[in-house]
C-alpha atoms as a PDB file:
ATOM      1  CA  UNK A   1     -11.779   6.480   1.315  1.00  0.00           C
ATOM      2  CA  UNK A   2     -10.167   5.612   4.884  1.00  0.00           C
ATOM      3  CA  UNK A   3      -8.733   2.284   5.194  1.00  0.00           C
ATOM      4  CA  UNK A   4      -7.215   0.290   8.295  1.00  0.00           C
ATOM      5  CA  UNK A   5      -3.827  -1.906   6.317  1.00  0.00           C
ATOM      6  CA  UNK A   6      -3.419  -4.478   8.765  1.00  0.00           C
ATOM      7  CA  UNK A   7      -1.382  -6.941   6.686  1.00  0.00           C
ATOM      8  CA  UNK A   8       0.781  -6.130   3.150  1.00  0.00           C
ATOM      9  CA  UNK A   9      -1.959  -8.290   1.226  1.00  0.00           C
ATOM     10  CA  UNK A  10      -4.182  -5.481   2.107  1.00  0.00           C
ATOM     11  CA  UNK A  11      -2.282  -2.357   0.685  1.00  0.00           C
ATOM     12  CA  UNK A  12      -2.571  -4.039  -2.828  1.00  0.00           C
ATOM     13  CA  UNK A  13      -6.620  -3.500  -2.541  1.00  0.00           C
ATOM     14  CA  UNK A  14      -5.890  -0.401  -1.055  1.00  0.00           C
ATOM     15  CA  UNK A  15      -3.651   0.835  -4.267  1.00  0.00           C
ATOM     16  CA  UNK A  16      -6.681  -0.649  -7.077  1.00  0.00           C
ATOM     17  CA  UNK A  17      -9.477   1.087  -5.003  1.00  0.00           C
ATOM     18  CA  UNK A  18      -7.338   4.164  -4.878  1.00  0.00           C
ATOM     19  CA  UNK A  19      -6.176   4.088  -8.176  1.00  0.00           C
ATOM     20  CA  UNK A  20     -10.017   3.465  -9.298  1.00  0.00           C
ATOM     21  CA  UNK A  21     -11.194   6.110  -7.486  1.00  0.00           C
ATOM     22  CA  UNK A  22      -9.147   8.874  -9.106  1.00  0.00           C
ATOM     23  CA  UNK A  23     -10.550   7.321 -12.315  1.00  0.00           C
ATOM     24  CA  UNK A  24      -7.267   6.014 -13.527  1.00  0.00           C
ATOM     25  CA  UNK A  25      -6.344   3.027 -15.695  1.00  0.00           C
ATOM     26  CA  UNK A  26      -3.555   0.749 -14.709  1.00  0.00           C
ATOM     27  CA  UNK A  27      -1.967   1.933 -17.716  1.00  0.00           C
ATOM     28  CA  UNK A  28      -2.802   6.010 -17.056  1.00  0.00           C
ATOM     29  CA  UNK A  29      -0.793   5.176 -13.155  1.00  0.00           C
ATOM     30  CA  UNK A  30       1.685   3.848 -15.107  1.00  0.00           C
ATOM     31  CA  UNK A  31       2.477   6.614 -17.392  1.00  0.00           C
ATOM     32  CA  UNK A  32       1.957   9.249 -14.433  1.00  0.00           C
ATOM     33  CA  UNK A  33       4.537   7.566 -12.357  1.00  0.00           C
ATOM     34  CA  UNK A  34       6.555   6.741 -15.073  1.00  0.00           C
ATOM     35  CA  UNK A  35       6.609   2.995 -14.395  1.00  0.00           C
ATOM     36  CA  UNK A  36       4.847  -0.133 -16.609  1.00  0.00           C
ATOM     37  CA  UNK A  37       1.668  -1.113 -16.896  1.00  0.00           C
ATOM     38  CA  UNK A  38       2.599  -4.746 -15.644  1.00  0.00           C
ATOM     39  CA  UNK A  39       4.720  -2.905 -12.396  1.00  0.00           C
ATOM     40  CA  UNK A  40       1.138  -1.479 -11.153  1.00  0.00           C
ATOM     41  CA  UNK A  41      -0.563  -5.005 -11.957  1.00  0.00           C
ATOM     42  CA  UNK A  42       2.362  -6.597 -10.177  1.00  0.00           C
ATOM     43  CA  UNK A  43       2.012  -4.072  -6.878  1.00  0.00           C
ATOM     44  CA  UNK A  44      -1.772  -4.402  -6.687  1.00  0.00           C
ATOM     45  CA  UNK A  45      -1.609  -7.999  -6.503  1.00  0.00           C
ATOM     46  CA  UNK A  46       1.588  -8.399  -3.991  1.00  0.00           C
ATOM     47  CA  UNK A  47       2.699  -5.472  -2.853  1.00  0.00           C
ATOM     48  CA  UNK A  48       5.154  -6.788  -0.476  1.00  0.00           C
ATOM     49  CA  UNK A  49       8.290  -5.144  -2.708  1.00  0.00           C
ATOM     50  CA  UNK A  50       6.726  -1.359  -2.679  1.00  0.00           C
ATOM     51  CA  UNK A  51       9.443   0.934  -1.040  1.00  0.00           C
ATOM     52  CA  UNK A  52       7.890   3.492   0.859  1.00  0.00           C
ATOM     53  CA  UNK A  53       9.061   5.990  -1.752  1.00  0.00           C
ATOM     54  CA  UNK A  54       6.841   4.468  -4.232  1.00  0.00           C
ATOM     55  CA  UNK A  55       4.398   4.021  -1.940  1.00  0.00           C
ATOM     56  CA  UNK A  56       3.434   7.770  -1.420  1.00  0.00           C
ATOM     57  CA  UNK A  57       4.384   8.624  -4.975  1.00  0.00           C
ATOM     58  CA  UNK A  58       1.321   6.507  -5.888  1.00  0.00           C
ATOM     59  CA  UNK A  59      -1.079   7.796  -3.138  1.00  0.00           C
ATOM     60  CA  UNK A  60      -0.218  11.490  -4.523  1.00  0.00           C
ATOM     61  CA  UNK A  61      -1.270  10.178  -7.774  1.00  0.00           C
ATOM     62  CA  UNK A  62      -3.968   8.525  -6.453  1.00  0.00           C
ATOM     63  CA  UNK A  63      -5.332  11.627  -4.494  1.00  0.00           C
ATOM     64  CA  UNK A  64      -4.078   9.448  -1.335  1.00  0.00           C
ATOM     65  CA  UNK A  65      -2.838  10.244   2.210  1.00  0.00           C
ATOM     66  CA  UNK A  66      -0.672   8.238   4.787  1.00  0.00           C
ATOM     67  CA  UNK A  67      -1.738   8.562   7.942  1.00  0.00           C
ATOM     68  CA  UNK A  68      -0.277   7.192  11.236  1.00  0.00           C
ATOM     69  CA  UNK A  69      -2.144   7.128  14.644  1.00  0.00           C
ATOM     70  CA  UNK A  70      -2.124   4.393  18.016  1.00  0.00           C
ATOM     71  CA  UNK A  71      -3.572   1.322  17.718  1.00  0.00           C
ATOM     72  CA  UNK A  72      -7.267   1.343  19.600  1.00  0.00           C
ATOM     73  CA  UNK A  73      -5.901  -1.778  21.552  1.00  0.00           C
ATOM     74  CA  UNK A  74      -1.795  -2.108  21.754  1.00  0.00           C
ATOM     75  CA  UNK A  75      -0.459  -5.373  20.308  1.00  0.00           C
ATOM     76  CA  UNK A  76       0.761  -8.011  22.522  1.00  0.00           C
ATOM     77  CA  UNK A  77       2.985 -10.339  21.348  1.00  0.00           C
ATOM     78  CA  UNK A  78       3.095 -14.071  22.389  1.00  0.00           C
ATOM     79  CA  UNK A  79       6.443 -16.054  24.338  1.00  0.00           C
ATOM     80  CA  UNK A  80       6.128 -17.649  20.879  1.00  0.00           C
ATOM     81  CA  UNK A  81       5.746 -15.064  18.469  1.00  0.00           C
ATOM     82  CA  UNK A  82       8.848 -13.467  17.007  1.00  0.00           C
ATOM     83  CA  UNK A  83       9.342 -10.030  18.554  1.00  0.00           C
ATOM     84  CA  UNK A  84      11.272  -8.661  14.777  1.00  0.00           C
ATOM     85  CA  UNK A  85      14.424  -8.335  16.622  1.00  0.00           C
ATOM     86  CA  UNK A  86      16.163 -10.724  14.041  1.00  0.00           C
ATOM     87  CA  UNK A  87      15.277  -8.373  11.020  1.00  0.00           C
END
């Protein structure tokens, strides 16, 4: 499998397809990361509170890899658009 996660919505289908693919329940995740059932529900539908930690602690579960490259085209931001600084 070799997915582009362009928005957090995204990583949630990316964790169920994973997660499918290594022929796992949500309930058999659960138990192999030692989390609930109802976490791995919660994290496949908004996934917007998954550390990074728990993020690759599922993908080696799930047979997964993180992988990092450059953007095809660079993104530009907008005068309007809010450049992060304020995190």
């Amino acid at each position: 499998m070799q997915q582009v996660i362009a928005t957090i919505g995204h990583m949630g289908h990316v964790l169920a397809a994973g997660r499918k693919r290594a022929g796992l329940t949500q309930a058999q995740a659960a138990a192999h990361l030692g989390i609930s059932q109802s976490r791995i529900s919660t994290l496949e539908r908004d996934s917007g509170s998954l550390t990074l930690d728990q993020l690759l602690a599922m993908f080696g579960v799930y047979g997964l890899q993180l992988l990092v490259r450059d953007r095809p085209e660079p993104l530009v931001l907008e005068a309007n658009e809010p450049s992060g600084a304020d995190w």
